[in-house]
PDB file of N, CA and C in Angstrom:
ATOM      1  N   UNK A   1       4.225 -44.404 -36.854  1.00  0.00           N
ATOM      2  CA  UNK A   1       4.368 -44.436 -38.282  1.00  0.00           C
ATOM      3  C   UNK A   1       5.469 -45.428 -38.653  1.00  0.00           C
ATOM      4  N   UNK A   2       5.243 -46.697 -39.504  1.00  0.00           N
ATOM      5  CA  UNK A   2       6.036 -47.491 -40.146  1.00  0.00           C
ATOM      6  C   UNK A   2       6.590 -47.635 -41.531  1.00  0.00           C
ATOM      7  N   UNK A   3       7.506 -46.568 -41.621  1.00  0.00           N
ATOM      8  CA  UNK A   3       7.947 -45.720 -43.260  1.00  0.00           C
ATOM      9  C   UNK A   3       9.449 -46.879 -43.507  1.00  0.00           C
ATOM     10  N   UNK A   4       8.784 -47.521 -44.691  1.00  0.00           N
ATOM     11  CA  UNK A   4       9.767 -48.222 -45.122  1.00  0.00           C
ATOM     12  C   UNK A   4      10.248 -47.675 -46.860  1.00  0.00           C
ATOM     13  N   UNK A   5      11.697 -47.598 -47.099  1.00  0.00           N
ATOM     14  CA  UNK A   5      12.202 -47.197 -47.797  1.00  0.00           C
ATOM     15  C   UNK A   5      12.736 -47.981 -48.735  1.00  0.00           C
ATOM     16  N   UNK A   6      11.901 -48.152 -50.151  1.00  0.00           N
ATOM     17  CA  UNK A   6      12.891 -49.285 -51.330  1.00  0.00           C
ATOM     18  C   UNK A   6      12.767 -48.423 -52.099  1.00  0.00           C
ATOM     19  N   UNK A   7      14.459 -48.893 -52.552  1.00  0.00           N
ATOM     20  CA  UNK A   7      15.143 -48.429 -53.382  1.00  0.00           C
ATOM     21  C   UNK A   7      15.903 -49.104 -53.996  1.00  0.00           C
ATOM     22  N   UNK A   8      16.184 -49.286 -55.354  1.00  0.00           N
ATOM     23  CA  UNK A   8      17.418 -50.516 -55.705  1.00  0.00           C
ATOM     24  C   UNK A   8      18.106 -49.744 -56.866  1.00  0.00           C
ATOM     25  N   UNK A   9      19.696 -50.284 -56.846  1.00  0.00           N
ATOM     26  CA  UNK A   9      20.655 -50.085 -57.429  1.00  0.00           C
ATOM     27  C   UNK A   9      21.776 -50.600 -58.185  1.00  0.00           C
ATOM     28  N   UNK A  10      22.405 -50.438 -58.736  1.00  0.00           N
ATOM     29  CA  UNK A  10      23.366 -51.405 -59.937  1.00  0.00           C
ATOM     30  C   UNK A  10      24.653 -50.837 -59.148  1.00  0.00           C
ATOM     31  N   UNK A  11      25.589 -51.817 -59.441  1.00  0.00           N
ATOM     32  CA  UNK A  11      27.105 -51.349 -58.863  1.00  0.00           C
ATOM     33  C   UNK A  11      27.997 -52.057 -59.516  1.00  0.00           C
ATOM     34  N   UNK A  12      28.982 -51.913 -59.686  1.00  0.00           N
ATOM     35  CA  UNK A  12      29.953 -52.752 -60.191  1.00  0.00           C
ATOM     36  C   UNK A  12      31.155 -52.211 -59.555  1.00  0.00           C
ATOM     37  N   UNK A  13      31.848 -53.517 -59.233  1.00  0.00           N
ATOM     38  CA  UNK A  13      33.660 -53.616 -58.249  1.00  0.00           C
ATOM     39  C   UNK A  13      34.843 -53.915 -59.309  1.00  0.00           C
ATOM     40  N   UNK A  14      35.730 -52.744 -59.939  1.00  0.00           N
ATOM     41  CA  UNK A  14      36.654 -53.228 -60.631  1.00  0.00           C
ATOM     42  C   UNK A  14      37.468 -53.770 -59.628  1.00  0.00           C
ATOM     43  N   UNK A  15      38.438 -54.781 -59.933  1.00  0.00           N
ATOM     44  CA  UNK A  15      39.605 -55.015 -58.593  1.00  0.00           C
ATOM     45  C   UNK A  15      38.351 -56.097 -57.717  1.00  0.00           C
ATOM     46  N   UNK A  16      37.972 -57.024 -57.564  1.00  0.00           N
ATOM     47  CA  UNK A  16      36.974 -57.141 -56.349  1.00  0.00           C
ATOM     48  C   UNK A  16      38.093 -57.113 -55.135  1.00  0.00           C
ATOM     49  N   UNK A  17      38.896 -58.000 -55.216  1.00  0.00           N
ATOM     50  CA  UNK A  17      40.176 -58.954 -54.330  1.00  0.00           C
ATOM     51  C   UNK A  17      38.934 -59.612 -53.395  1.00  0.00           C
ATOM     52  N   UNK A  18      38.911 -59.075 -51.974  1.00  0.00           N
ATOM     53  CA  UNK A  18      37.913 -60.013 -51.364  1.00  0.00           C
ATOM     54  C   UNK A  18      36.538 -59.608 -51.116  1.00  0.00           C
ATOM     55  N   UNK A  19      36.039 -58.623 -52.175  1.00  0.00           N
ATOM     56  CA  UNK A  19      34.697 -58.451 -52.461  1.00  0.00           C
ATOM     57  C   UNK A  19      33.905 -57.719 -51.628  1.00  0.00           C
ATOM     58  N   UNK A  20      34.489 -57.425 -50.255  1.00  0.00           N
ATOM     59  CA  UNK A  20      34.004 -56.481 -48.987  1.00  0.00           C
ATOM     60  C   UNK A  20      32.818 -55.720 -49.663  1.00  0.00           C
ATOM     61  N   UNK A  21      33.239 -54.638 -50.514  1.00  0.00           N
ATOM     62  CA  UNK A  21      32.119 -53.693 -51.224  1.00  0.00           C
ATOM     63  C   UNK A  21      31.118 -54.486 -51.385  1.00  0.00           C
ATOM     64  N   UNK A  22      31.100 -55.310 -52.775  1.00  0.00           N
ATOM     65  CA  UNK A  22      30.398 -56.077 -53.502  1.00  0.00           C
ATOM     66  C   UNK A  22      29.292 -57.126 -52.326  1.00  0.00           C
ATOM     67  N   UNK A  23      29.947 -57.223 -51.253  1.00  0.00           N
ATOM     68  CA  UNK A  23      29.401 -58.134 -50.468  1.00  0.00           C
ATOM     69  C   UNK A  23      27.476 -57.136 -49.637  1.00  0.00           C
ATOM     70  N   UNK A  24      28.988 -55.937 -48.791  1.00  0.00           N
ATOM     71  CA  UNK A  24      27.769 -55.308 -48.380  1.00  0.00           C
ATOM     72  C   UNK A  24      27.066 -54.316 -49.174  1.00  0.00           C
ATOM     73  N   UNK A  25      26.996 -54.477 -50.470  1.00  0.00           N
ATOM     74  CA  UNK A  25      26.144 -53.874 -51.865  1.00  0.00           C
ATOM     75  C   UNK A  25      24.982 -55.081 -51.563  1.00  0.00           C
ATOM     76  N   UNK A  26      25.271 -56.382 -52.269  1.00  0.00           N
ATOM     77  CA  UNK A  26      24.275 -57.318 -52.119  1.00  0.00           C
ATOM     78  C   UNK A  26      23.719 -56.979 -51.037  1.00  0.00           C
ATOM     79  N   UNK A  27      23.865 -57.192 -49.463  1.00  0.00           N
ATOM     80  CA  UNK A  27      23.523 -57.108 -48.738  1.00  0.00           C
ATOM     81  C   UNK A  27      22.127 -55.785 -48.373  1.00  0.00           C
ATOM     82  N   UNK A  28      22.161 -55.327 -48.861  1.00  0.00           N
ATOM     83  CA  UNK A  28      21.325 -53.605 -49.402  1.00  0.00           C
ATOM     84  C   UNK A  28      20.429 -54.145 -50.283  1.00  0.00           C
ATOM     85  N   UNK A  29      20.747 -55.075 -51.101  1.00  0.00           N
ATOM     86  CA  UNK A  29      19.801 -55.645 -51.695  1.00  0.00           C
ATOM     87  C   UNK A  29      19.881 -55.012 -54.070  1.00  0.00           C
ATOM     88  N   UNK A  30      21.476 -55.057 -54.087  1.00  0.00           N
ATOM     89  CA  UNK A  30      21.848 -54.258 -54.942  1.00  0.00           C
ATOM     90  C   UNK A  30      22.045 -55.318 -56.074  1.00  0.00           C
ATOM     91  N   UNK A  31      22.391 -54.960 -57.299  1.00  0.00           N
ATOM     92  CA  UNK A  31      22.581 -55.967 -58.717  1.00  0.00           C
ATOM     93  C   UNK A  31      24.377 -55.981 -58.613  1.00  0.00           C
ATOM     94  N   UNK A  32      25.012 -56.566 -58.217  1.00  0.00           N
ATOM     95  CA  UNK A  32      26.209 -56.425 -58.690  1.00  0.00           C
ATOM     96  C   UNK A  32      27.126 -57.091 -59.724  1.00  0.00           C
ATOM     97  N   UNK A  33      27.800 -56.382 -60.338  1.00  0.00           N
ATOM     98  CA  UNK A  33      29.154 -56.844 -61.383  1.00  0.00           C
ATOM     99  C   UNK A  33      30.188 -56.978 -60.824  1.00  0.00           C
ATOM    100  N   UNK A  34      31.104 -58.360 -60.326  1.00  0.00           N
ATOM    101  CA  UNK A  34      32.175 -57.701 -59.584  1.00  0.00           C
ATOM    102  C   UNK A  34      33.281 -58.357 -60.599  1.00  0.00           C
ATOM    103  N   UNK A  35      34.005 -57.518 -60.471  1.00  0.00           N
ATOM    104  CA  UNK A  35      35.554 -58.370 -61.717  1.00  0.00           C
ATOM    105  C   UNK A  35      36.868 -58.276 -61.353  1.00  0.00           C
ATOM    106  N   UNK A  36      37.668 -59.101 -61.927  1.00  0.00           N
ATOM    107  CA  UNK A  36      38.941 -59.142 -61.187  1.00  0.00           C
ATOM    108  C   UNK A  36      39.709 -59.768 -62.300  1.00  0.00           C
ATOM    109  N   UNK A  37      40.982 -59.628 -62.120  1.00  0.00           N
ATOM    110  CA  UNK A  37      41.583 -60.183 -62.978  1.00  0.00           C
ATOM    111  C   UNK A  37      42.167 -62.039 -63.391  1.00  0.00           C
ATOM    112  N   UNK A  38      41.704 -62.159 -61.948  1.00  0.00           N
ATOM    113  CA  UNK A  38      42.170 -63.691 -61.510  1.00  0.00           C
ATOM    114  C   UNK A  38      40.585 -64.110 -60.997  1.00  0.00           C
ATOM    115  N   UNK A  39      40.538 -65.884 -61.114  1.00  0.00           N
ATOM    116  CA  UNK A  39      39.275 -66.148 -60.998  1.00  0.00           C
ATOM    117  C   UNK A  39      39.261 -66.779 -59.527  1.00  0.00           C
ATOM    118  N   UNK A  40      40.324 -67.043 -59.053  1.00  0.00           N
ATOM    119  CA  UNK A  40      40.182 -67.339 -57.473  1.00  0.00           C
ATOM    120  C   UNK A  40      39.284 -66.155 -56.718  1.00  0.00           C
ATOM    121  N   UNK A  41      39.564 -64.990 -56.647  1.00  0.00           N
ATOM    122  CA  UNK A  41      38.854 -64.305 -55.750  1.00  0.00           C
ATOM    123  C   UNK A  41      37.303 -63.944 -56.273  1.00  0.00           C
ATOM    124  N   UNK A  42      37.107 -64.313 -57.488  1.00  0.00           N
ATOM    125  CA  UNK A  42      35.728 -64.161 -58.126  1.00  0.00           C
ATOM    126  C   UNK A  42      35.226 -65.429 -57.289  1.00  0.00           C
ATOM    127  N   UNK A  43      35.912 -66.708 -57.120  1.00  0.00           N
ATOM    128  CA  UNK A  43      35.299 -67.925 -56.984  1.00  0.00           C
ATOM    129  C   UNK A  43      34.807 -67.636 -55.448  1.00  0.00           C
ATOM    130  N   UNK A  44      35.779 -67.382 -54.753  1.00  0.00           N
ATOM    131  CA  UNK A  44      35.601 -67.178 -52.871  1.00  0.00           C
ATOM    132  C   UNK A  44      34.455 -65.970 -52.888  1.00  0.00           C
ATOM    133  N   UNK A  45      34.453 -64.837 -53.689  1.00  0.00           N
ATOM    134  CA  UNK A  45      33.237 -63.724 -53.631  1.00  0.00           C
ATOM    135  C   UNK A  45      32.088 -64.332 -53.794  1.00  0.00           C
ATOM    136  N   UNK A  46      31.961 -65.413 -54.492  1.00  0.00           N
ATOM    137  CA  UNK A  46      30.378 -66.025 -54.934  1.00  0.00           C
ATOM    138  C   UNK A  46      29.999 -67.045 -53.995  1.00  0.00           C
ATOM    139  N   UNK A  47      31.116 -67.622 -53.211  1.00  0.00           N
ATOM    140  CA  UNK A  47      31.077 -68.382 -52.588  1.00  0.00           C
ATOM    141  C   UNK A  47      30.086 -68.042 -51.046  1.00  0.00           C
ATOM    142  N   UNK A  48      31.003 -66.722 -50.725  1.00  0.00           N
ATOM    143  CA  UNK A  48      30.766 -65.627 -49.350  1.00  0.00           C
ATOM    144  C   UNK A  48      29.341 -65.534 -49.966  1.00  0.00           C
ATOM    145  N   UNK A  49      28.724 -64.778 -51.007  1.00  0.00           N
ATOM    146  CA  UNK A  49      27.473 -64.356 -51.281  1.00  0.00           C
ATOM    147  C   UNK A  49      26.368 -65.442 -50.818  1.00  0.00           C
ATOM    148  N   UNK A  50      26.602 -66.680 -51.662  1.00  0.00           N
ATOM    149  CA  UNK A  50      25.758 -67.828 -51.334  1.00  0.00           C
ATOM    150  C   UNK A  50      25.924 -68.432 -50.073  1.00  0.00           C
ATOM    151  N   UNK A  51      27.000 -68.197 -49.352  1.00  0.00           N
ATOM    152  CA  UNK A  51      26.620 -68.798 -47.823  1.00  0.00           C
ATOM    153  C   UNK A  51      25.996 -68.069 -47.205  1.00  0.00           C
ATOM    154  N   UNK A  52      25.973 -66.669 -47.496  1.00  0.00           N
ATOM    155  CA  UNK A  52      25.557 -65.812 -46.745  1.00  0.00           C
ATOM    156  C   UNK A  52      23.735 -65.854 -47.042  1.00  0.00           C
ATOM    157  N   UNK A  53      23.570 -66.077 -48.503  1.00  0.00           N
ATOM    158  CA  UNK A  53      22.216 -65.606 -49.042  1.00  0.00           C
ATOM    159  C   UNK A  53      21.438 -64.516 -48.929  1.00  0.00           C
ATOM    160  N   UNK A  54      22.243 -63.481 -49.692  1.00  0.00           N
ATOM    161  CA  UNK A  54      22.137 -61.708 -49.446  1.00  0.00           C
ATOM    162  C   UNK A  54      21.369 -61.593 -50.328  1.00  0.00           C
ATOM    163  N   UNK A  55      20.607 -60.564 -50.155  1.00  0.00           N
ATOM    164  CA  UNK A  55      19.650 -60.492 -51.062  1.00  0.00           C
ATOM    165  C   UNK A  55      19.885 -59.885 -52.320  1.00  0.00           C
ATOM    166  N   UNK A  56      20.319 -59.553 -52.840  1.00  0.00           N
ATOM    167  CA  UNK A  56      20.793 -58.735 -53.917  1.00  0.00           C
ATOM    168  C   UNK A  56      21.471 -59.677 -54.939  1.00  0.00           C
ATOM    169  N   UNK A  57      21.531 -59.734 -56.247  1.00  0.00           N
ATOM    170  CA  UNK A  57      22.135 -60.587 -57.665  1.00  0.00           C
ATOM    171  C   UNK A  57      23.683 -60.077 -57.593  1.00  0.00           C
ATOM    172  N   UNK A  58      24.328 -61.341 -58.104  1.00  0.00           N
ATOM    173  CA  UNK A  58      26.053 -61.059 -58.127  1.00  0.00           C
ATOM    174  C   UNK A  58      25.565 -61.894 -59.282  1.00  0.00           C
ATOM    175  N   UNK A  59      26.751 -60.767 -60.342  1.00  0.00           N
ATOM    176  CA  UNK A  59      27.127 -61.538 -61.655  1.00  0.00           C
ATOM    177  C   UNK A  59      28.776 -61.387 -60.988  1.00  0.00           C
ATOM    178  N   UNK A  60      29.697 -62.405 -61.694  1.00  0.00           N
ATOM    179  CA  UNK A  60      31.371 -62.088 -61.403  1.00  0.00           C
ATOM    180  C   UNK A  60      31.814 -62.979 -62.784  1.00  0.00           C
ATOM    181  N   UNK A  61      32.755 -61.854 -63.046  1.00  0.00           N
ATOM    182  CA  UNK A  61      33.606 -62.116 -64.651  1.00  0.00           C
ATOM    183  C   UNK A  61      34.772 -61.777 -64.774  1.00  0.00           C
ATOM    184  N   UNK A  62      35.697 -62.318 -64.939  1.00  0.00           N
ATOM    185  CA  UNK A  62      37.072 -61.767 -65.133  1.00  0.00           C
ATOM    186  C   UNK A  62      37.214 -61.003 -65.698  1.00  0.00           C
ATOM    187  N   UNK A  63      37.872 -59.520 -65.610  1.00  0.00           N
ATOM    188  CA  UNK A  63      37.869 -58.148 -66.024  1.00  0.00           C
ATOM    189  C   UNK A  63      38.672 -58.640 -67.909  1.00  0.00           C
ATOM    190  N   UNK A  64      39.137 -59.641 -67.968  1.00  0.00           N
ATOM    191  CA  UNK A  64      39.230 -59.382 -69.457  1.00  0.00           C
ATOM    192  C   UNK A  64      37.882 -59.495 -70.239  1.00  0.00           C
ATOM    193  N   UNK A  65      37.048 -60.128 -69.705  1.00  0.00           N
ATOM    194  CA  UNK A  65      35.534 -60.638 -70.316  1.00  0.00           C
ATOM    195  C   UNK A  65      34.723 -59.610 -70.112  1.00  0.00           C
ATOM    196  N   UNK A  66      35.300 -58.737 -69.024  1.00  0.00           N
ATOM    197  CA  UNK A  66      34.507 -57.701 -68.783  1.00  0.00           C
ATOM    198  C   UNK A  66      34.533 -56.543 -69.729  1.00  0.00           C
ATOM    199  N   UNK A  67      35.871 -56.592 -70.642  1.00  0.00           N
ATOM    200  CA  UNK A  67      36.323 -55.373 -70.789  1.00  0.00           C
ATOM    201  C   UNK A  67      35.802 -55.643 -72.541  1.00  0.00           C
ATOM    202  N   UNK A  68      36.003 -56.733 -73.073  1.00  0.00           N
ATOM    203  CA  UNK A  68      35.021 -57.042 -74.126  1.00  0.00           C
ATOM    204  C   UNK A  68      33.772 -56.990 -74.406  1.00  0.00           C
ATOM    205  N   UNK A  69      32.994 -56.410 -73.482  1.00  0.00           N
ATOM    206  CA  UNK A  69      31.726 -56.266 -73.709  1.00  0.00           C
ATOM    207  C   UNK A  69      31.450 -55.008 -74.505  1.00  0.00           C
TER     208      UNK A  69
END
């Protein structure tokens, strides 16, 4: 028997710093929000995602942009 299991999910990382969560979320194949207060570690998180090419969507926004929504 070949029982395959999909399932998908939304997540969001307040704080990313170096995105670890956010990374192996995508990786699962998840929607993520990740935010931070500074845009360096947003920049290196999107960076890691696309070298990697995980399957899962990364949005990343600086938690003040975030917090205006």
């Amino acid at each position: 028997m070949n029982a395959s299991i999909n399932f998908s999910f939304k997540c969001q990382e307040i704080g990313c710093g170096s995105g670890l969560p956010s990374l192996c979320a995508l990786a699962l194949g998840a929607e993520v929000v990740a935010t931070d207060l500074e845009e360096l570690p947003l920049q290196l998180l999107q960076a890691a995602a696309d070298a990697q090419e995980l399957p899962g969507s990364l949005e990343v926004m600086q938690a003040s942009e975030f917090f205006r929504l």
